[in-house]
PDB file of N, CA and C in Angstrom:
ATOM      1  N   UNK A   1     -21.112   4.676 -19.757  1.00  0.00           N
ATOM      2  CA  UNK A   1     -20.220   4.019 -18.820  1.00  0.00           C
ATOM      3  C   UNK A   1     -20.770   2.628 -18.524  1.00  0.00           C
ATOM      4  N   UNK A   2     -20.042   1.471 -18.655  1.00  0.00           N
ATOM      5  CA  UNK A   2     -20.561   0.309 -18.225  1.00  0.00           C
ATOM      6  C   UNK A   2     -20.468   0.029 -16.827  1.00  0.00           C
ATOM      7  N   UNK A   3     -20.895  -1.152 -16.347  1.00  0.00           N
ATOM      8  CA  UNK A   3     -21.277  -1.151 -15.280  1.00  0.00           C
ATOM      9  C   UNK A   3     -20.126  -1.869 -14.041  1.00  0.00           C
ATOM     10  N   UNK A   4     -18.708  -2.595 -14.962  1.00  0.00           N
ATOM     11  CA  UNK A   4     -17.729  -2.351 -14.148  1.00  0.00           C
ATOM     12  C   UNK A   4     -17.336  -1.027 -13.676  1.00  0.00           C
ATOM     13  N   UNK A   5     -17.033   0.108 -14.285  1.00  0.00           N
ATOM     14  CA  UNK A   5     -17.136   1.378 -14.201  1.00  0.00           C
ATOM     15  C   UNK A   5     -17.806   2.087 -12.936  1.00  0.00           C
ATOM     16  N   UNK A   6     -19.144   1.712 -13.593  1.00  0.00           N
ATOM     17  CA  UNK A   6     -20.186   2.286 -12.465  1.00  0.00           C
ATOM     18  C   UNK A   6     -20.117   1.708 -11.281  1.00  0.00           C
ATOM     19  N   UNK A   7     -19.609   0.480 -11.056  1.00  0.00           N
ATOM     20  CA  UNK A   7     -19.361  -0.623  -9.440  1.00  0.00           C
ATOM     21  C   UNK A   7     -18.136   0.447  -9.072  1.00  0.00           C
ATOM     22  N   UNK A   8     -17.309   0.531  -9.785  1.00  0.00           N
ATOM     23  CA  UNK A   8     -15.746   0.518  -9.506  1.00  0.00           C
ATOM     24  C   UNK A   8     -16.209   2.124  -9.045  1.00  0.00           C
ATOM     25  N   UNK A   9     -16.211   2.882  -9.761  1.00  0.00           N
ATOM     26  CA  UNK A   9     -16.681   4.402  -9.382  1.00  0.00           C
ATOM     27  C   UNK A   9     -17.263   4.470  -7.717  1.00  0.00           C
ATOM     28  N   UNK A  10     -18.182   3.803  -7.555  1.00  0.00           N
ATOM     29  CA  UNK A  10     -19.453   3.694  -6.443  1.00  0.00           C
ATOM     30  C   UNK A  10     -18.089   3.115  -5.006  1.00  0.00           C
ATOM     31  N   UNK A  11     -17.565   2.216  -5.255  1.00  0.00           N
ATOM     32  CA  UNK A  11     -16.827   1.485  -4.658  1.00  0.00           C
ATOM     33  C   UNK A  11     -16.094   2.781  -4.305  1.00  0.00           C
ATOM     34  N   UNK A  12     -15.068   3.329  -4.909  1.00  0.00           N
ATOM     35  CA  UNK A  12     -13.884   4.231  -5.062  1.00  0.00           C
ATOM     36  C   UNK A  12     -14.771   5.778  -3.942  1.00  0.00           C
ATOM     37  N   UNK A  13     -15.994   5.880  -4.188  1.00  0.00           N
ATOM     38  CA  UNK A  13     -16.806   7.017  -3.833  1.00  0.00           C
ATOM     39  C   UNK A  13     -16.545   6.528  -2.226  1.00  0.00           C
ATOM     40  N   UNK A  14     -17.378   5.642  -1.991  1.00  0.00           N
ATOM     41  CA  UNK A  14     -17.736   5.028  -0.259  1.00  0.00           C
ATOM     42  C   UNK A  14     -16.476   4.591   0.072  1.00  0.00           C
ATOM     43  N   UNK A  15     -15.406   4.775  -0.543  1.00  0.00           N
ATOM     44  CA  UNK A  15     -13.978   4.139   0.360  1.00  0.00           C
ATOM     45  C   UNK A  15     -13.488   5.590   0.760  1.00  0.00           C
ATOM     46  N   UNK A  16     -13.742   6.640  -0.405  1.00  0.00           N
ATOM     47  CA  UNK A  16     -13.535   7.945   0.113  1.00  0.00           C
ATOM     48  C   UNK A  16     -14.331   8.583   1.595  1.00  0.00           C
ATOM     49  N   UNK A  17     -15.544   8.255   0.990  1.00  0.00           N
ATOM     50  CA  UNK A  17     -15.982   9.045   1.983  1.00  0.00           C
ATOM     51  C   UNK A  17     -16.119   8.548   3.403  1.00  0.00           C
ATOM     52  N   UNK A  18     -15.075   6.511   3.636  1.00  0.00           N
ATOM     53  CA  UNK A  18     -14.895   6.811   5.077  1.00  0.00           C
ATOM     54  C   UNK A  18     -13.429   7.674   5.332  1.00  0.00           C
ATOM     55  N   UNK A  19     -13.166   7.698   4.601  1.00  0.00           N
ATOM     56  CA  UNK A  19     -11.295   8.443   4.964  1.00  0.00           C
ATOM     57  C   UNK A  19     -10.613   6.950   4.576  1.00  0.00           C
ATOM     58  N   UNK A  20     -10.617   5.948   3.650  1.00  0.00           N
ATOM     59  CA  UNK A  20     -10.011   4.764   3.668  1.00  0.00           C
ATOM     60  C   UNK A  20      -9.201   5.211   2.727  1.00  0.00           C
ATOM     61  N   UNK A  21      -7.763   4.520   2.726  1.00  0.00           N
ATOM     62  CA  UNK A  21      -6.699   4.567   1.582  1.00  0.00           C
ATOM     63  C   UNK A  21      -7.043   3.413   0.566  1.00  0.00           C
ATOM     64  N   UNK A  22      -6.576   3.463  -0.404  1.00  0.00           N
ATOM     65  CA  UNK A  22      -7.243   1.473  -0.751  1.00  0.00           C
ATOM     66  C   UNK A  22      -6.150   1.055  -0.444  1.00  0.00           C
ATOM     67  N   UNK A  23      -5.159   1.008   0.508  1.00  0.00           N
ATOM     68  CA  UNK A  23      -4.377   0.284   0.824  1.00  0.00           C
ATOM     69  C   UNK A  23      -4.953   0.137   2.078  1.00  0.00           C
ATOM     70  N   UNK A  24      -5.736   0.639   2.758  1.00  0.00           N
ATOM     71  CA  UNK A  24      -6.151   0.207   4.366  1.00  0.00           C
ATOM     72  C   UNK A  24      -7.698  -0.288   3.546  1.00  0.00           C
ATOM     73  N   UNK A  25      -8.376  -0.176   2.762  1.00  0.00           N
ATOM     74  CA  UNK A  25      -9.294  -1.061   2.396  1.00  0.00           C
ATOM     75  C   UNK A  25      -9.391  -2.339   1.726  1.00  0.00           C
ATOM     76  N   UNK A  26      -8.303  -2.535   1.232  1.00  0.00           N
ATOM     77  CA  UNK A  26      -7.677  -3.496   0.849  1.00  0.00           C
ATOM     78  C   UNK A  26      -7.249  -4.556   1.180  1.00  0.00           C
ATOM     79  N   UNK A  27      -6.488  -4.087   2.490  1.00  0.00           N
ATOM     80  CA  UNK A  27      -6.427  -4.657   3.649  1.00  0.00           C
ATOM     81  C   UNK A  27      -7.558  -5.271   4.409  1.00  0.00           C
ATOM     82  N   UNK A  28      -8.685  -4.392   4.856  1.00  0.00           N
ATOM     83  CA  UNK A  28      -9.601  -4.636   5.706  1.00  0.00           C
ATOM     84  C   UNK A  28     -10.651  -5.690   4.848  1.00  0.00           C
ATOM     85  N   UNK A  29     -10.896  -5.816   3.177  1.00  0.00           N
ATOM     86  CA  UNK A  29     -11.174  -6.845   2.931  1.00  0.00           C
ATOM     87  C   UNK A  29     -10.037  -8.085   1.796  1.00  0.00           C
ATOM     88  N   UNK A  30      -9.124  -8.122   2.838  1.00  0.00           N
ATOM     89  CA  UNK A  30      -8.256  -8.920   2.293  1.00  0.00           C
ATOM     90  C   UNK A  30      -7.924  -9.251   0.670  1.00  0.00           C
ATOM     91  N   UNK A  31      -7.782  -8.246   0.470  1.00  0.00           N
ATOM     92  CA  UNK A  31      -7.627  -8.300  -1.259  1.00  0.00           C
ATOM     93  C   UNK A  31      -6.375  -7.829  -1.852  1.00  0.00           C
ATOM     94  N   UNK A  32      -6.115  -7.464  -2.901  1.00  0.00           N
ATOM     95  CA  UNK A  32      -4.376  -6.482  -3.021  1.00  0.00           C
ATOM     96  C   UNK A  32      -4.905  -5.663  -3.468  1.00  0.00           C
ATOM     97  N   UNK A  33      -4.054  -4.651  -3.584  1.00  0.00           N
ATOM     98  CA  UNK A  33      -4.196  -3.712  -3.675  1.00  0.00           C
ATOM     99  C   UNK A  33      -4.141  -2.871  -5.146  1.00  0.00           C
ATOM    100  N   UNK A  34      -3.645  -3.854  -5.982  1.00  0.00           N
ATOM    101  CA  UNK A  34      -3.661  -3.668  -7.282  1.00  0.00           C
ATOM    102  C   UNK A  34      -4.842  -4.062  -7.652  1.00  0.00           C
ATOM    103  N   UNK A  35      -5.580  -5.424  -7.115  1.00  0.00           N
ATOM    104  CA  UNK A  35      -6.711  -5.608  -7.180  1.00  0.00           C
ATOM    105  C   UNK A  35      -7.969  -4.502  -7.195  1.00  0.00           C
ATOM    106  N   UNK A  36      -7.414  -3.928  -5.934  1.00  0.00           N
ATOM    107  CA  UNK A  36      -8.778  -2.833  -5.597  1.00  0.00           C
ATOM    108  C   UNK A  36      -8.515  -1.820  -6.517  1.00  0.00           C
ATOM    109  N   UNK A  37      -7.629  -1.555  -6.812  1.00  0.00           N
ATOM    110  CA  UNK A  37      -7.035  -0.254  -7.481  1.00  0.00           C
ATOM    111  C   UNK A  37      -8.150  -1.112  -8.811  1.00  0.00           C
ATOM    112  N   UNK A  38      -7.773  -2.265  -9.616  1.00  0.00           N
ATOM    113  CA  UNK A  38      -8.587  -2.675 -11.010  1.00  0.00           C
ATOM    114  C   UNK A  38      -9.811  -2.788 -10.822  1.00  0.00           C
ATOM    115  N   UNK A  39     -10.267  -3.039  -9.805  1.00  0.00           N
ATOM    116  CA  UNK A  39     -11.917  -2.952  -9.636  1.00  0.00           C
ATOM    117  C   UNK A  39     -12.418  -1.174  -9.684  1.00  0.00           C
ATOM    118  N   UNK A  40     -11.596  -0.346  -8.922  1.00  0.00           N
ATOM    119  CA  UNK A  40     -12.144   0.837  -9.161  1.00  0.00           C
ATOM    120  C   UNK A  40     -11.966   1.562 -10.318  1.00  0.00           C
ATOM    121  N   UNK A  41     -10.771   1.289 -11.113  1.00  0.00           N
ATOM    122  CA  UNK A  41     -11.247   2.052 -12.483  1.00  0.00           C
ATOM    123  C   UNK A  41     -11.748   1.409 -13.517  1.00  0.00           C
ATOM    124  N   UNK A  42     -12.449  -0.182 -13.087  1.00  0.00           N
ATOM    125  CA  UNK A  42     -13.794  -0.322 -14.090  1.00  0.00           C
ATOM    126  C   UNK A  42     -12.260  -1.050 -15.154  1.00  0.00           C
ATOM    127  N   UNK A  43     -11.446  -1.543 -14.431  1.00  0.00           N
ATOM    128  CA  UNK A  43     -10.794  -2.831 -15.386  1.00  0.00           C
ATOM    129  C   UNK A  43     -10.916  -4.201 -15.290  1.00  0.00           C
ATOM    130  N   UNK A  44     -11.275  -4.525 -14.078  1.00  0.00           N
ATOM    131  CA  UNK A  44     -12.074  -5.525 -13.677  1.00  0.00           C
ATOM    132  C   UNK A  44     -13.371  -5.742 -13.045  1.00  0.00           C
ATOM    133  N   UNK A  45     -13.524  -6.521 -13.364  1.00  0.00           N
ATOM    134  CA  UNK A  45     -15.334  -7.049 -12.044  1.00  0.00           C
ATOM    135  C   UNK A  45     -14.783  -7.561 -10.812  1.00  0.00           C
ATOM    136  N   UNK A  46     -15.636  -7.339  -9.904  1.00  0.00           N
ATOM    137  CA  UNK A  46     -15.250  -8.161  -8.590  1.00  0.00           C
ATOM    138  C   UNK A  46     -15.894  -9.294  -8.707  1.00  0.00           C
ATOM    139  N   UNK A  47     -15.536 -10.284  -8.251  1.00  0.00           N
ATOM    140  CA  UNK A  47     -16.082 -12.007  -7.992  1.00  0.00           C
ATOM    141  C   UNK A  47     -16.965 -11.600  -6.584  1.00  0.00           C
ATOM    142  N   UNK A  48     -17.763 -12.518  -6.376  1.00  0.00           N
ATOM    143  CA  UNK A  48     -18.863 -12.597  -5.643  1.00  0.00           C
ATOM    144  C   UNK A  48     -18.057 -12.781  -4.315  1.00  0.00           C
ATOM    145  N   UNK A  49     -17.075 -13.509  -4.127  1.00  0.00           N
ATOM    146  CA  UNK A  49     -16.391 -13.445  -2.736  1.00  0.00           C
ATOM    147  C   UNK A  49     -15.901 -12.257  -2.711  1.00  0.00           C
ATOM    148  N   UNK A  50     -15.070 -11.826  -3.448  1.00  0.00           N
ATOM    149  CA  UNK A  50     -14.708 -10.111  -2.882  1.00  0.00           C
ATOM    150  C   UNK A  50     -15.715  -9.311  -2.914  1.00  0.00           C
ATOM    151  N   UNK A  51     -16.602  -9.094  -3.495  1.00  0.00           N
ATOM    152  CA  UNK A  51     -17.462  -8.336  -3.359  1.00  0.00           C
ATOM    153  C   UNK A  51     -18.291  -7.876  -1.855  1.00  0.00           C
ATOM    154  N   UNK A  52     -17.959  -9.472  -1.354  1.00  0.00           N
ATOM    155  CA  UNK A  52     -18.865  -9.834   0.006  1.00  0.00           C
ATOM    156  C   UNK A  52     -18.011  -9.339   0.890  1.00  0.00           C
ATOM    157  N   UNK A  53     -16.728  -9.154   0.611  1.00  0.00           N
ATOM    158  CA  UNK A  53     -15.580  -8.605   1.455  1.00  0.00           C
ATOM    159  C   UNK A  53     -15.351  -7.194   1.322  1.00  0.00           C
ATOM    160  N   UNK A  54     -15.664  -6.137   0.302  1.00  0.00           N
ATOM    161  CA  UNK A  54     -15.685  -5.091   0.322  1.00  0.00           C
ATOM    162  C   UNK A  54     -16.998  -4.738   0.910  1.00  0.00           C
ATOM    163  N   UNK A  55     -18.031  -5.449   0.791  1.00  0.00           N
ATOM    164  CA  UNK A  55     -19.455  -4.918   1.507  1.00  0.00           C
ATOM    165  C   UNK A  55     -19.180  -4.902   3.148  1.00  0.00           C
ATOM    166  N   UNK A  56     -18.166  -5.912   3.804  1.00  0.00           N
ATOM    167  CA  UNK A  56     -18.190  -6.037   5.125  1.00  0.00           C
ATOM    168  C   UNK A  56     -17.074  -5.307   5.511  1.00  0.00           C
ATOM    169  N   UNK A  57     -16.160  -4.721   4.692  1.00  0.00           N
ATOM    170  CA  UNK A  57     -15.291  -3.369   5.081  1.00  0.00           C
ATOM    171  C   UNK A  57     -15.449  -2.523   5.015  1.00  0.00           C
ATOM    172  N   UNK A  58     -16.631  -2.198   4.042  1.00  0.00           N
ATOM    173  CA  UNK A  58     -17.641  -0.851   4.207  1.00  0.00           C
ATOM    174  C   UNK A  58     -18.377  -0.509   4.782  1.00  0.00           C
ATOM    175  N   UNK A  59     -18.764  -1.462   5.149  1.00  0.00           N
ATOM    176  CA  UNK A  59     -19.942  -1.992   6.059  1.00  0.00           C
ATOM    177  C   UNK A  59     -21.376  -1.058   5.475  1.00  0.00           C
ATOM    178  N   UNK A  60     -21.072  -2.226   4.449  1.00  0.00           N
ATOM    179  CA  UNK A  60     -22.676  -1.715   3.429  1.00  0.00           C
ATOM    180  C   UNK A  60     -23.172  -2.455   3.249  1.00  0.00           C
ATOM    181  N   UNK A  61     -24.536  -2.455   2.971  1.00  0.00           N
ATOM    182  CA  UNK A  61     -25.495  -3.667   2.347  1.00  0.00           C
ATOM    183  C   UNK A  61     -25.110  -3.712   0.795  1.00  0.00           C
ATOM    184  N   UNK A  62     -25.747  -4.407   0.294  1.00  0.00           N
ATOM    185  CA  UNK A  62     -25.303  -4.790  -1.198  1.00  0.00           C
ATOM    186  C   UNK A  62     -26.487  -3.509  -2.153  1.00  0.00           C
ATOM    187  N   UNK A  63     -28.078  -3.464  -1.564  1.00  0.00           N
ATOM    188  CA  UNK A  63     -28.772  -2.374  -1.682  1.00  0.00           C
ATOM    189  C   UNK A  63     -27.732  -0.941  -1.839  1.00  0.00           C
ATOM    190  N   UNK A  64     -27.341  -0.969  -0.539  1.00  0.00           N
ATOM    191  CA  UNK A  64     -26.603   0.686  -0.259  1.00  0.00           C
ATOM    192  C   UNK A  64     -25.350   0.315  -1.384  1.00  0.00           C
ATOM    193  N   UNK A  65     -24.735  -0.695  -1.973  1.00  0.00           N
ATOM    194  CA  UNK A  65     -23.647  -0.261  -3.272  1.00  0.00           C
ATOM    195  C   UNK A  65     -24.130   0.006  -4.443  1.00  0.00           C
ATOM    196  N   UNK A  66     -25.162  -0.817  -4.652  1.00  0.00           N
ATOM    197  CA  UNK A  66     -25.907  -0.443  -6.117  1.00  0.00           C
ATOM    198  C   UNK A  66     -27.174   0.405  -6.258  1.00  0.00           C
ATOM    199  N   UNK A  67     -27.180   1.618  -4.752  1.00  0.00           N
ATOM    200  CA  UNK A  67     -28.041   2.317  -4.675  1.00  0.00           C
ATOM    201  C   UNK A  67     -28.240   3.248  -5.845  1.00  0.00           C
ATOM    202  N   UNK A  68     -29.040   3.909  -6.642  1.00  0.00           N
ATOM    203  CA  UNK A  68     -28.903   4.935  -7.608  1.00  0.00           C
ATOM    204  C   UNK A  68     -29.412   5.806  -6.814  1.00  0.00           C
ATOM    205  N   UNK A  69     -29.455   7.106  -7.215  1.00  0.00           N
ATOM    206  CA  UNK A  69     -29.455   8.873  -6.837  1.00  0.00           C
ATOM    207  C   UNK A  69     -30.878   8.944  -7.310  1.00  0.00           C
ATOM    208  N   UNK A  70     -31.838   8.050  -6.887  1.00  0.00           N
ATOM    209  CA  UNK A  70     -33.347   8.365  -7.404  1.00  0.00           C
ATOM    210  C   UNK A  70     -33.495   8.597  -6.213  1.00  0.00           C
ATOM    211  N   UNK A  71     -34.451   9.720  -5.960  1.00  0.00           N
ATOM    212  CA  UNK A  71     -35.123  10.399  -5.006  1.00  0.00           C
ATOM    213  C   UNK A  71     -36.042   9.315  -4.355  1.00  0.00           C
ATOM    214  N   UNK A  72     -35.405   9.062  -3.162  1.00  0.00           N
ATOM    215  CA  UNK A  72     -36.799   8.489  -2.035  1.00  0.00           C
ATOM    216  C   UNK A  72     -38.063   9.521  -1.590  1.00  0.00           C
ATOM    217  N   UNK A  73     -39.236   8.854  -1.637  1.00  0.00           N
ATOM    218  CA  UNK A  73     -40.173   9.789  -0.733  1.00  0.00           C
ATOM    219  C   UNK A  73     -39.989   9.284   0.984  1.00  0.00           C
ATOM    220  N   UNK A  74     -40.234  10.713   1.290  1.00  0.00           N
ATOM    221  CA  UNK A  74     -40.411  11.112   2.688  1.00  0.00           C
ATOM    222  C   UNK A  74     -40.484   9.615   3.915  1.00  0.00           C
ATOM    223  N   UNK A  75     -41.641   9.081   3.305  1.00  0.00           N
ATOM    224  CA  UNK A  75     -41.730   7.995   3.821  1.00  0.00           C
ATOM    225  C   UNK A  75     -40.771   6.728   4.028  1.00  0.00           C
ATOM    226  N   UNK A  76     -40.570   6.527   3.015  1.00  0.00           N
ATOM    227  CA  UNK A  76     -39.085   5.912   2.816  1.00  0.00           C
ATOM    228  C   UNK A  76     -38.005   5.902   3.273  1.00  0.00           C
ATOM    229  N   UNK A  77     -37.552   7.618   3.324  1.00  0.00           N
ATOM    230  CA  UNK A  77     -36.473   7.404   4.230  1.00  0.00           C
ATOM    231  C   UNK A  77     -36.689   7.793   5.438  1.00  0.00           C
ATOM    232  N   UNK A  78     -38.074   7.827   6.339  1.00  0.00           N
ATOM    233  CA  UNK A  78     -38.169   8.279   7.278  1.00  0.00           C
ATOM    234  C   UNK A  78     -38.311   6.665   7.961  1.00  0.00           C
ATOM    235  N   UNK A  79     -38.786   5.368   6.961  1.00  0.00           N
ATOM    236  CA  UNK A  79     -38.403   4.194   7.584  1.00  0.00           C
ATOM    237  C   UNK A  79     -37.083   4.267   7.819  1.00  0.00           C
ATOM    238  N   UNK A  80     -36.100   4.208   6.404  1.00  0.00           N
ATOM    239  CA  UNK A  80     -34.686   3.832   6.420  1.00  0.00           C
ATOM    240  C   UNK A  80     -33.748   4.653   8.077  1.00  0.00           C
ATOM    241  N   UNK A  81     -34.376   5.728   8.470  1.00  0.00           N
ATOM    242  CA  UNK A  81     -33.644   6.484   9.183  1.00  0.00           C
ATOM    243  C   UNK A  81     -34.073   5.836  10.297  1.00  0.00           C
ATOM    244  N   UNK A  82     -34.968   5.184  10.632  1.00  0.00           N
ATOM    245  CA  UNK A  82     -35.461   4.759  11.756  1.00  0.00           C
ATOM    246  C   UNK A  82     -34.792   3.308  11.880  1.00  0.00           C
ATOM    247  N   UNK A  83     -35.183   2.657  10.879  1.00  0.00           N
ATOM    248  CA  UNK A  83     -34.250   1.319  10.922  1.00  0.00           C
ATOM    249  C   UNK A  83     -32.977   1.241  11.503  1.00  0.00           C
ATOM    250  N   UNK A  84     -32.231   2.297  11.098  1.00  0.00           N
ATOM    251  CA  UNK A  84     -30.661   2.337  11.314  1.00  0.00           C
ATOM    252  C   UNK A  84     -30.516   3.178  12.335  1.00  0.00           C
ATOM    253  N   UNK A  85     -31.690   3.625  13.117  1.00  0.00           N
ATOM    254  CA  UNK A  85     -31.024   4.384  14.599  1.00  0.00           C
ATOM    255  C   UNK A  85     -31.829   2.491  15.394  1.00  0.00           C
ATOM    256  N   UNK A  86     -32.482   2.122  14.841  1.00  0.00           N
ATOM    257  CA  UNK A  86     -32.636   0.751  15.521  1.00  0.00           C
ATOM    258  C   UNK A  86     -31.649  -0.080  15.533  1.00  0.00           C
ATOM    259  N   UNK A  87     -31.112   0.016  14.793  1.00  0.00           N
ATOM    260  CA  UNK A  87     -29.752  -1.079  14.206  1.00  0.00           C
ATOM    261  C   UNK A  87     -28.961  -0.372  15.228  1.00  0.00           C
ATOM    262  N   UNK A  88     -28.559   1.011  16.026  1.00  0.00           N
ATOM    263  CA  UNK A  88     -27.485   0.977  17.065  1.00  0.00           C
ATOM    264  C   UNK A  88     -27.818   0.513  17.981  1.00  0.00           C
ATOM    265  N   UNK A  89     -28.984   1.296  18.651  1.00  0.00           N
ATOM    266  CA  UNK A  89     -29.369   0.614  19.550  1.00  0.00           C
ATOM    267  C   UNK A  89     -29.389   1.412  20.584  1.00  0.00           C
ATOM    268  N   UNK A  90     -28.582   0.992  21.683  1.00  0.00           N
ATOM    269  CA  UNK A  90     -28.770   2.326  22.843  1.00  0.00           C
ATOM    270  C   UNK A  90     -27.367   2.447  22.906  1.00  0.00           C
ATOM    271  N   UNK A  91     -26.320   2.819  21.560  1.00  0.00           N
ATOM    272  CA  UNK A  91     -25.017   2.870  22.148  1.00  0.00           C
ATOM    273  C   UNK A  91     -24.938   4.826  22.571  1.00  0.00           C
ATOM    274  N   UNK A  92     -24.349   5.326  23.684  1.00  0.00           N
ATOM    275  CA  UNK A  92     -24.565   6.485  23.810  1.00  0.00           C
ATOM    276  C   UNK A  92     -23.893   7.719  22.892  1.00  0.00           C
ATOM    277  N   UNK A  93     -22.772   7.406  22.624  1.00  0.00           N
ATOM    278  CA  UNK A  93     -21.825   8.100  21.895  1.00  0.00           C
ATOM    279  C   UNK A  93     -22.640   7.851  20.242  1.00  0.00           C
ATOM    280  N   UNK A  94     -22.960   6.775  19.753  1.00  0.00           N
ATOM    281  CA  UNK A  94     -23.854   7.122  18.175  1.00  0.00           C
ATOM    282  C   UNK A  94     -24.785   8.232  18.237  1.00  0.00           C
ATOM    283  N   UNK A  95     -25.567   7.675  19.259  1.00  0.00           N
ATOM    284  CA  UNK A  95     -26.978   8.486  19.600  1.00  0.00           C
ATOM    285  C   UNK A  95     -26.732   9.950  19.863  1.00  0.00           C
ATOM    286  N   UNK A  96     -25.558  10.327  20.321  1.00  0.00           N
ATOM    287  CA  UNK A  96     -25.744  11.886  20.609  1.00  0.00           C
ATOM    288  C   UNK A  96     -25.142  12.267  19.398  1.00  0.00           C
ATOM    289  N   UNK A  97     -24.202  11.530  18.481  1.00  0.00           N
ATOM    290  CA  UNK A  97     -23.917  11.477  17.066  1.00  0.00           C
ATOM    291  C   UNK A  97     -25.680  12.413  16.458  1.00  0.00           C
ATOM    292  N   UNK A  98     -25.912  11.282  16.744  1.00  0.00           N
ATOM    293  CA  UNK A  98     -27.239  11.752  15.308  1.00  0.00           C
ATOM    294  C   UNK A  98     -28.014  12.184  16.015  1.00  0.00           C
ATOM    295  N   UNK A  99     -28.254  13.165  17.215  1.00  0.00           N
ATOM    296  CA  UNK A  99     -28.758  13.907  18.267  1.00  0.00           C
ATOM    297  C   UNK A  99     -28.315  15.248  18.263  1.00  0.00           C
ATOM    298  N   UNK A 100     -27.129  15.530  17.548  1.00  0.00           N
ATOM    299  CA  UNK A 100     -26.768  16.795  17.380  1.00  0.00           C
ATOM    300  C   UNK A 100     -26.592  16.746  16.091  1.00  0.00           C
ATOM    301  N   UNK A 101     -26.622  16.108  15.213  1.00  0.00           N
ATOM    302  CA  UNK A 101     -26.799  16.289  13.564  1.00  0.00           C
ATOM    303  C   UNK A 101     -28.287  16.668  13.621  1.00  0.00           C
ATOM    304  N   UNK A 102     -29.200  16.191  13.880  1.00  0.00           N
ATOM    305  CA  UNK A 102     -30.661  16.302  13.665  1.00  0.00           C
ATOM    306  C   UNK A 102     -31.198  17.810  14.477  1.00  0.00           C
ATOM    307  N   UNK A 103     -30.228  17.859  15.652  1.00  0.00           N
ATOM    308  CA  UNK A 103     -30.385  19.366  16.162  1.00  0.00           C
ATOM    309  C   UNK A 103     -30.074  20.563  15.145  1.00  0.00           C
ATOM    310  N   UNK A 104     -28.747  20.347  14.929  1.00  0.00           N
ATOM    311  CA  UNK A 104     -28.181  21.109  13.799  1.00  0.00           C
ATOM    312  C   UNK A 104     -28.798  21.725  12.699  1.00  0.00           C
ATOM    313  N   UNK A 105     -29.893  20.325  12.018  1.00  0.00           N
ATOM    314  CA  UNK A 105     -31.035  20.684  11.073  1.00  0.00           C
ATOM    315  C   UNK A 105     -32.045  21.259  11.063  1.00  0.00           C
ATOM    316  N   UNK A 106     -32.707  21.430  12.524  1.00  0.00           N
ATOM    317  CA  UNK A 106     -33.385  22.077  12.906  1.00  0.00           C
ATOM    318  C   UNK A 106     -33.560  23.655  12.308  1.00  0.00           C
ATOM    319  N   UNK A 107     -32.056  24.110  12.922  1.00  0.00           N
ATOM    320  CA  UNK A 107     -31.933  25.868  12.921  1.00  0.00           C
ATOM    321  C   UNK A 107     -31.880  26.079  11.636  1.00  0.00           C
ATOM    322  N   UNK A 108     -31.562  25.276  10.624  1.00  0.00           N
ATOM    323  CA  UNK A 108     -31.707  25.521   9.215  1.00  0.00           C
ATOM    324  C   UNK A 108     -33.185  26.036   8.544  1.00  0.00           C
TER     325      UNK A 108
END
């Protein structure tokens, strides 16, 4: 699989898994929708301006799109997890978010 493919795939994955249509992502980074539709099945490349516009409707880093499925150690993501409960901050409703996910894991 080349690597329009592999963008377009990755792209198509994280639009799913917020609940986005690519017509409401499409939207949210001003693009068409035929557009998004050719970037995800790997018929086109995205240009560096859309790209920057699907990262800020995903609200992903450019890291987290071209992340691969290689195993982090412990350490690693025990920074990454910390970073990003820093990045909310003290909002209350996130925090009990990932306050009862992390409870949850516990009883496992």
């Amino acid at each position: 699989m080349g690597i329009k493919q592999e963008l377009g795939r990755q792209i198509k994955k994280l639009r799913i898994a917020r609940g986005y249509t690519q017509e409401k992502l499409s939207e949210m980074a001003d693009i068409s929708q035929r557009a998004l539709s050719s970037i995800e099945i790997g018929e086109n490349f995205v240009t560096a301006e859309t790209l920057d516009k699907l990262l800020i409707a995903l609200d992903i880093t450019t890291e987290e799109l071209f992340a691969t499925n290689a195993s982090k150690n412990s350490d690693e993501l025990l920074k990454m997890i910390n970073r990003n409960i820093a990045e909310i901050g003290d909002a209350p409703e996130k925090l009990e978010i990932i306050y009862n996910l992390t409870k949850s894991l516990k009883r496992k």
